[in-house]
N, C-alpha and C. Protein backbone atom coordinates (compact mmCIF):
# COMPACT_ATOMS: atom_id res chain seq x y z
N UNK A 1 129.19 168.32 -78.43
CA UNK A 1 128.20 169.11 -77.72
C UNK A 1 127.92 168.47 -76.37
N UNK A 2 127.97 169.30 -75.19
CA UNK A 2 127.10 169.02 -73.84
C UNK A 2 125.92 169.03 -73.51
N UNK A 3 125.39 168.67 -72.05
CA UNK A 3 124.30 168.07 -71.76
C UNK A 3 124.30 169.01 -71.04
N UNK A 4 123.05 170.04 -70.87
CA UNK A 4 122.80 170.91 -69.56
C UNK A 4 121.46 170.56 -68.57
N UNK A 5 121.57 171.20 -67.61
CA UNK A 5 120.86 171.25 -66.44
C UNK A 5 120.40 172.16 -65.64
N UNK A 6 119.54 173.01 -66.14
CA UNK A 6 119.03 174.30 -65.78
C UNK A 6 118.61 173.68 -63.87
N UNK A 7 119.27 174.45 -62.94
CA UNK A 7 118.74 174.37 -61.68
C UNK A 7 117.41 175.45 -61.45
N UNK A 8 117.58 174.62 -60.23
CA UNK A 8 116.45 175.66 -59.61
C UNK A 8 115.86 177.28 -59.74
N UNK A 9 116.82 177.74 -59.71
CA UNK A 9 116.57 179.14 -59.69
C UNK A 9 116.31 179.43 -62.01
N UNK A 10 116.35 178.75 -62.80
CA UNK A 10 116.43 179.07 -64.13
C UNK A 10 115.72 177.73 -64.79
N UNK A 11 114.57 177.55 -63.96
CA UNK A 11 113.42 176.44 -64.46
C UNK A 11 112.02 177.24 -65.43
N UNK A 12 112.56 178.38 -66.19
CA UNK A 12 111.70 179.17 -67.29
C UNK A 12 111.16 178.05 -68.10
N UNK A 13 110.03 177.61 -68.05
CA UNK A 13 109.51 176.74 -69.00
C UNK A 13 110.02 177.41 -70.89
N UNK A 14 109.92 178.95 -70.77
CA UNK A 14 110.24 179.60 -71.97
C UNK A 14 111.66 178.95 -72.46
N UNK A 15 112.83 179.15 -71.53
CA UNK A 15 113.78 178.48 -71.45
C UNK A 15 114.47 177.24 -72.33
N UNK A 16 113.81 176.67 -71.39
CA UNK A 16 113.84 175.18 -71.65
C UNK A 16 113.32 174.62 -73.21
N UNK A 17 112.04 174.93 -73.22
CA UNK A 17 111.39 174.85 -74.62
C UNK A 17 112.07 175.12 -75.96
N UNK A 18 112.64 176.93 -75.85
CA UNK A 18 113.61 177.43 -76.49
C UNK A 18 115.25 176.15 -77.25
N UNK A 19 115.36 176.38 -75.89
CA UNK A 19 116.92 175.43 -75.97
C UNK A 19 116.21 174.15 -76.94
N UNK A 20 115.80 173.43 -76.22
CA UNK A 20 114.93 172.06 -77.10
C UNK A 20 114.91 172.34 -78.83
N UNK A 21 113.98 173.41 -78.76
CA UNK A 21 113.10 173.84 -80.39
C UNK A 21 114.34 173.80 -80.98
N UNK A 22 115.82 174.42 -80.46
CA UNK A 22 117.44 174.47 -80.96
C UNK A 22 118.08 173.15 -81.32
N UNK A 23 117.17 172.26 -81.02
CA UNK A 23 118.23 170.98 -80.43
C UNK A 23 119.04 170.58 -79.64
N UNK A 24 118.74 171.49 -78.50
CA UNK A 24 120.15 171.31 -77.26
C UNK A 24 119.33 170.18 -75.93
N UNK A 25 120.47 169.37 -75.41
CA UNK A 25 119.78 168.65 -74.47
C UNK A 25 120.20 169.10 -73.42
N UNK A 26 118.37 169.47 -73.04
CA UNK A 26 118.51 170.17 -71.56
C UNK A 26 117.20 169.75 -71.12
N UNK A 27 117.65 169.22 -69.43
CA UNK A 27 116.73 169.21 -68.43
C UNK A 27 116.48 170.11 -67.96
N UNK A 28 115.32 170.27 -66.84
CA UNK A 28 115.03 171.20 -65.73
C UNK A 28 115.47 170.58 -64.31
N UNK A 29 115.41 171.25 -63.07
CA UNK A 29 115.43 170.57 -62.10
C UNK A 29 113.86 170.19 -61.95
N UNK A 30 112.93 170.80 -62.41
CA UNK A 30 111.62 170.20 -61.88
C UNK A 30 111.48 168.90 -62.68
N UNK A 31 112.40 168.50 -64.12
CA UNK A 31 111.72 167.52 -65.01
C UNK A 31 112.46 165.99 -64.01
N UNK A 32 114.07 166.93 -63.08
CA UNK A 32 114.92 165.91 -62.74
C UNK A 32 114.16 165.23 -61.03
N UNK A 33 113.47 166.14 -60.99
CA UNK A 33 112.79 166.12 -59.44
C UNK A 33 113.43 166.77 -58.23
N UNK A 34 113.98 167.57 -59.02
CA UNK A 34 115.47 168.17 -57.92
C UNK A 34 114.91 169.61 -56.98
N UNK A 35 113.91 169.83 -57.37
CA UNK A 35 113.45 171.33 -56.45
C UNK A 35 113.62 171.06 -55.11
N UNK A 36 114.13 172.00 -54.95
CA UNK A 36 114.34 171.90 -53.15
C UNK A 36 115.69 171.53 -52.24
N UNK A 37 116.42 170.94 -53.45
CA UNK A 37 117.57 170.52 -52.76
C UNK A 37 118.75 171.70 -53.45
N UNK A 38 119.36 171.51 -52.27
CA UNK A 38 120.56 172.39 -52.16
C UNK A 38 121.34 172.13 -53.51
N UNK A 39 122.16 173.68 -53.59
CA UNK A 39 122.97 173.63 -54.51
C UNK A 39 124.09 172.78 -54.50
N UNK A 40 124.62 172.08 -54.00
CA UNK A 40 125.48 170.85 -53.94
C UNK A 40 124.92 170.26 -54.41
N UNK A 41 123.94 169.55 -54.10
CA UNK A 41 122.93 168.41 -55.01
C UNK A 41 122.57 168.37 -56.12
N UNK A 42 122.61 170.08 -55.91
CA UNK A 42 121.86 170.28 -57.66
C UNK A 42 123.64 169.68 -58.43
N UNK A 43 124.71 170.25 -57.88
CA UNK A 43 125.75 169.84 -58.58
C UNK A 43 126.19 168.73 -58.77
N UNK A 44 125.75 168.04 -57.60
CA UNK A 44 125.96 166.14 -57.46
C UNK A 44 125.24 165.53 -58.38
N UNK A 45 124.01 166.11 -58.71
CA UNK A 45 123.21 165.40 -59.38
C UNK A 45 123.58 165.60 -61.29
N UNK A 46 123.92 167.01 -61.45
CA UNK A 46 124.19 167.12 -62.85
C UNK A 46 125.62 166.58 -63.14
N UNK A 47 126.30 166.15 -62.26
CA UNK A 47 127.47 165.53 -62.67
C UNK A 47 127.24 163.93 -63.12
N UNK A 48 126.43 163.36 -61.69
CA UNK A 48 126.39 161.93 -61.98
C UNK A 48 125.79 161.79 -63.26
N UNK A 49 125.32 162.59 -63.98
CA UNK A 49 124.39 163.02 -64.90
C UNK A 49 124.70 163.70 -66.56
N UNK A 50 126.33 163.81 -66.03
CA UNK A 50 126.98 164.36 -67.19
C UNK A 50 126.37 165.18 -68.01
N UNK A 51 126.25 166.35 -67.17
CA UNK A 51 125.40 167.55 -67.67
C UNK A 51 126.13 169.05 -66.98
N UNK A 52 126.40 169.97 -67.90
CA UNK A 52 126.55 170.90 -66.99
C UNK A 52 125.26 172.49 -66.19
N UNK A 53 125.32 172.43 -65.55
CA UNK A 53 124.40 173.30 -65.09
C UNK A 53 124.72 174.88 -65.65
N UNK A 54 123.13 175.29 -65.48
CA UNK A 54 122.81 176.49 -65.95
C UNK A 54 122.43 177.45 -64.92
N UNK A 55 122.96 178.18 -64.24
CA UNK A 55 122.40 178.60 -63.17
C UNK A 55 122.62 180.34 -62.79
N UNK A 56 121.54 180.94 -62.28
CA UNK A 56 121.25 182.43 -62.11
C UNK A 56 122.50 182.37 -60.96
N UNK A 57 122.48 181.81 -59.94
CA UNK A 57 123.21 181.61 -58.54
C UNK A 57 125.12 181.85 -58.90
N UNK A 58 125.17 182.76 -59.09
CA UNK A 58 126.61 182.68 -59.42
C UNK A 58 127.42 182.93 -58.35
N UNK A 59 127.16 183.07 -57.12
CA UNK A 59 128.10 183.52 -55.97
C UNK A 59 128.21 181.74 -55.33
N UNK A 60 127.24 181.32 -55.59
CA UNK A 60 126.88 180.22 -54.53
C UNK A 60 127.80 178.58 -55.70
N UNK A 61 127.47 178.90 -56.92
CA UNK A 61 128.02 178.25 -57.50
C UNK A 61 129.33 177.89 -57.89
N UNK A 62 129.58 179.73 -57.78
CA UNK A 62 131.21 179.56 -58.05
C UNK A 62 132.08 178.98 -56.82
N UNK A 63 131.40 178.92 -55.80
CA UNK A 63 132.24 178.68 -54.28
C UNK A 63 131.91 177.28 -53.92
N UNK A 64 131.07 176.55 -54.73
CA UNK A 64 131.00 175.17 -54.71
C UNK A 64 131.86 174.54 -55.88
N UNK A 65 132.28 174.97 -57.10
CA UNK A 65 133.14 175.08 -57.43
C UNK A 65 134.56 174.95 -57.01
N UNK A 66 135.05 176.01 -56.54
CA UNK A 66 136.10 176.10 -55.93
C UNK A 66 136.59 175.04 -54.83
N UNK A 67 135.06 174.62 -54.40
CA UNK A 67 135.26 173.45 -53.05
C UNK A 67 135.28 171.93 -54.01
N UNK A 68 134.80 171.92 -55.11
CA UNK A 68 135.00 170.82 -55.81
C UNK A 68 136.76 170.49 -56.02
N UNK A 69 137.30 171.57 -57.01
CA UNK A 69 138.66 171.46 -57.26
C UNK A 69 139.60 171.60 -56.20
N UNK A 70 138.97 172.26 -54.81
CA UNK A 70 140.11 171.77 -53.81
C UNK A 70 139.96 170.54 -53.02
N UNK A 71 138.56 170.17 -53.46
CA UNK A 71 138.70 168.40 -52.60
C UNK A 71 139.14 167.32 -54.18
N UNK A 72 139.99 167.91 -55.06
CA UNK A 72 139.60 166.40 -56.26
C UNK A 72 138.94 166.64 -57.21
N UNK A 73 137.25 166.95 -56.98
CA UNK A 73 136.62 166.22 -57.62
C UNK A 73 135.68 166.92 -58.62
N UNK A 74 135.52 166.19 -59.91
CA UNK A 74 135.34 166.79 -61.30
C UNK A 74 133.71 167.36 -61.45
N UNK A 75 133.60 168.09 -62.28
CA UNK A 75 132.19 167.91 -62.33
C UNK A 75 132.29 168.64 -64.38
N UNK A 76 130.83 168.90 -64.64
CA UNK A 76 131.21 168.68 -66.39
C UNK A 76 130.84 169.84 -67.08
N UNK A 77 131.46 171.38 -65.48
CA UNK A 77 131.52 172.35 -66.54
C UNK A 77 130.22 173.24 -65.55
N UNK A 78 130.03 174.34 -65.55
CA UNK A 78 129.31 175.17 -64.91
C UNK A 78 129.06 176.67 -65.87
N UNK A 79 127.52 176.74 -66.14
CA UNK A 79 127.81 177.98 -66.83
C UNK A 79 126.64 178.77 -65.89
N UNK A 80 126.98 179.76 -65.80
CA UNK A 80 126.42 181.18 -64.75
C UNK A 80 125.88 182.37 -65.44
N UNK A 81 124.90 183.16 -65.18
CA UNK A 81 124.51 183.71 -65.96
C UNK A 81 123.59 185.04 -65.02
N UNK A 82 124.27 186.23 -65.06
CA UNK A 82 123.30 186.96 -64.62
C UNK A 82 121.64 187.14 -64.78
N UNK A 83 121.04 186.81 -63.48
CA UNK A 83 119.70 187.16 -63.97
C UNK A 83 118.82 188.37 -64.38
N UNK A 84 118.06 188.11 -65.12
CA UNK A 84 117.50 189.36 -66.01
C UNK A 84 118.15 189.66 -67.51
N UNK A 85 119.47 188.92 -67.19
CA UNK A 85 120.24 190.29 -68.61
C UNK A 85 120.30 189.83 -69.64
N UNK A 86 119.54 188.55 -69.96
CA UNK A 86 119.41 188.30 -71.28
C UNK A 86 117.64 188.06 -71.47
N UNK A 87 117.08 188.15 -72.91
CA UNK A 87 115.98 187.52 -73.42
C UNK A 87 115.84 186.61 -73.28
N UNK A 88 114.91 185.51 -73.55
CA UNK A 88 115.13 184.09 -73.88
C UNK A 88 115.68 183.96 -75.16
N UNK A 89 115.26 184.76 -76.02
CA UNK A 89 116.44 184.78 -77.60
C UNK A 89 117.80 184.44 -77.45
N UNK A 90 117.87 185.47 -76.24
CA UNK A 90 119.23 186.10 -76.24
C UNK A 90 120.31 184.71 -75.15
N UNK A 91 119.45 184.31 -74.19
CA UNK A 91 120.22 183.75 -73.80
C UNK A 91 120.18 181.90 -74.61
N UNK A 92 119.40 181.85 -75.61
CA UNK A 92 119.28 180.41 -76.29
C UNK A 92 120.61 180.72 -77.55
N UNK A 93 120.58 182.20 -77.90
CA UNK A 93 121.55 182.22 -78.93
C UNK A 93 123.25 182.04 -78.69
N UNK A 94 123.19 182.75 -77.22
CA UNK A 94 124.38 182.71 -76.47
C UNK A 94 125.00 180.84 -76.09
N UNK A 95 123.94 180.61 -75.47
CA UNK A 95 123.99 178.82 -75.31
C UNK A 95 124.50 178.39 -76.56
N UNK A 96 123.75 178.11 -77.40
CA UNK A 96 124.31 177.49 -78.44
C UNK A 96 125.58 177.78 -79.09
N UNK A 97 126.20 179.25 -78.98
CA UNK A 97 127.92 179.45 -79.26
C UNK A 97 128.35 178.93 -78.42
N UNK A 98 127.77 178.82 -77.46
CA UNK A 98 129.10 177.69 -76.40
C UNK A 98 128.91 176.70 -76.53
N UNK A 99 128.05 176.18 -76.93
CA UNK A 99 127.82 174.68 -77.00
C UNK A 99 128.37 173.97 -78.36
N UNK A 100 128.61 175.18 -79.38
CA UNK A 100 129.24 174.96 -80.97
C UNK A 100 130.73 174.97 -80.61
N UNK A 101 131.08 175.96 -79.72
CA UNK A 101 132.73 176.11 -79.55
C UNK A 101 133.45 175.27 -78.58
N UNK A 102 133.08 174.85 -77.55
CA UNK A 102 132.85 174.27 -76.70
C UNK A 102 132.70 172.82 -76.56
N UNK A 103 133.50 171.72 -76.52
CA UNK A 103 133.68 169.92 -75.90
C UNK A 103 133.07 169.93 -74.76
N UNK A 104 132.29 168.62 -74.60
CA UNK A 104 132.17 168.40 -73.48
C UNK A 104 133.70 168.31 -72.66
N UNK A 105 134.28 167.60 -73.06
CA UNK A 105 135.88 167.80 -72.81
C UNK A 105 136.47 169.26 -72.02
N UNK A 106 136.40 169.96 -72.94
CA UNK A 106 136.93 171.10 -72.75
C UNK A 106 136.04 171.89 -71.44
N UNK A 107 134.74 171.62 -71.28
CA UNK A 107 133.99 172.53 -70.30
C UNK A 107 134.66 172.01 -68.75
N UNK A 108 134.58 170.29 -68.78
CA UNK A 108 135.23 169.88 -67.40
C UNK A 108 135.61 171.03 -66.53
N UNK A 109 135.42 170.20 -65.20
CA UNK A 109 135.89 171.82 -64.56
C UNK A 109 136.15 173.10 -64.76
N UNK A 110 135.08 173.78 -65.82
CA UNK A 110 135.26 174.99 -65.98
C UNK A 110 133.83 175.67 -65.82
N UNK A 111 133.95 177.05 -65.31
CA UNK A 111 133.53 177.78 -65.57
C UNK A 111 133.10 178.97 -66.38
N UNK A 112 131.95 178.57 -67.02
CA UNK A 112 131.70 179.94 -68.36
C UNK A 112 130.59 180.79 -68.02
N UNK A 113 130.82 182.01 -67.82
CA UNK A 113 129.80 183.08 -68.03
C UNK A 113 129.13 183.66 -68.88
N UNK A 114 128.00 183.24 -69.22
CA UNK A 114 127.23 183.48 -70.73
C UNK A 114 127.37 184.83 -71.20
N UNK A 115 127.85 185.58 -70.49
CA UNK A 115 127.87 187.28 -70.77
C UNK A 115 129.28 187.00 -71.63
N UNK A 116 129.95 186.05 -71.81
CA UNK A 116 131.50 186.20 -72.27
C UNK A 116 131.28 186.00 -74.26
N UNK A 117 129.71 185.27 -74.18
CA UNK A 117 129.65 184.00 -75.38
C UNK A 117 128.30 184.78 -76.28
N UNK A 118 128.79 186.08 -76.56
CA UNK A 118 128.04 186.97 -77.54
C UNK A 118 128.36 186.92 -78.89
């Protein structure tokens, strides 16, 4: 199982709590002190951190992404998630199939879209 990192934009205290009550380890950016800083940071930071992020921002993420694997460099997995389109049920139940099917191993440089993990 992986370590997540809800950024900025998906700091739902409902969220967070949820995931926890599950047993999943997950920060916020407000618990990490990270509000305010750019999405690079937010990614710099959940890497040094061996965590993968949780994030509404899917245009901005996926293209930092892309700039990761064309300079090298790893990070421990990115999952994206349209905002609005799940419950908090819905998106704690979804988390946890990826997090059951799913290595930290295996997420490395990848990208998962929670809409895939119903």
């Amino acid at each position: 199982m992986f370590s997540l990192y809800l950024d900025e934009d998906s700091t739902d205290r409902r969220r967070i709590n949820a995931l926890r009550a599950k047993g999943v380890d997950a920060i916020s950016a407000l618990e990490a002190n990270m509000l305010g800083h750019s999405d690079e940071e937010q990614l710099d930071f959940a890497t040094a951190n061996n965590r993968a992020p949780c994030s509404f921002n899917i245009r901005d993420f996926h293209r930092i992404h892309v700039e990761y694997m064309n300079s090298g460099k790893d990070h421990a997995g990115i999952i994206l998630v349209r905002q609005q389109q799940f419950s908090v049920g819905e998106y704690v139940r979804r988390i946890q199939i990826l997090l059951e099917q799913k290595s930290s191993a295996e997420m490395r440089n990848q990208i998962e879209f929670l809409s895939g993990w119903g």
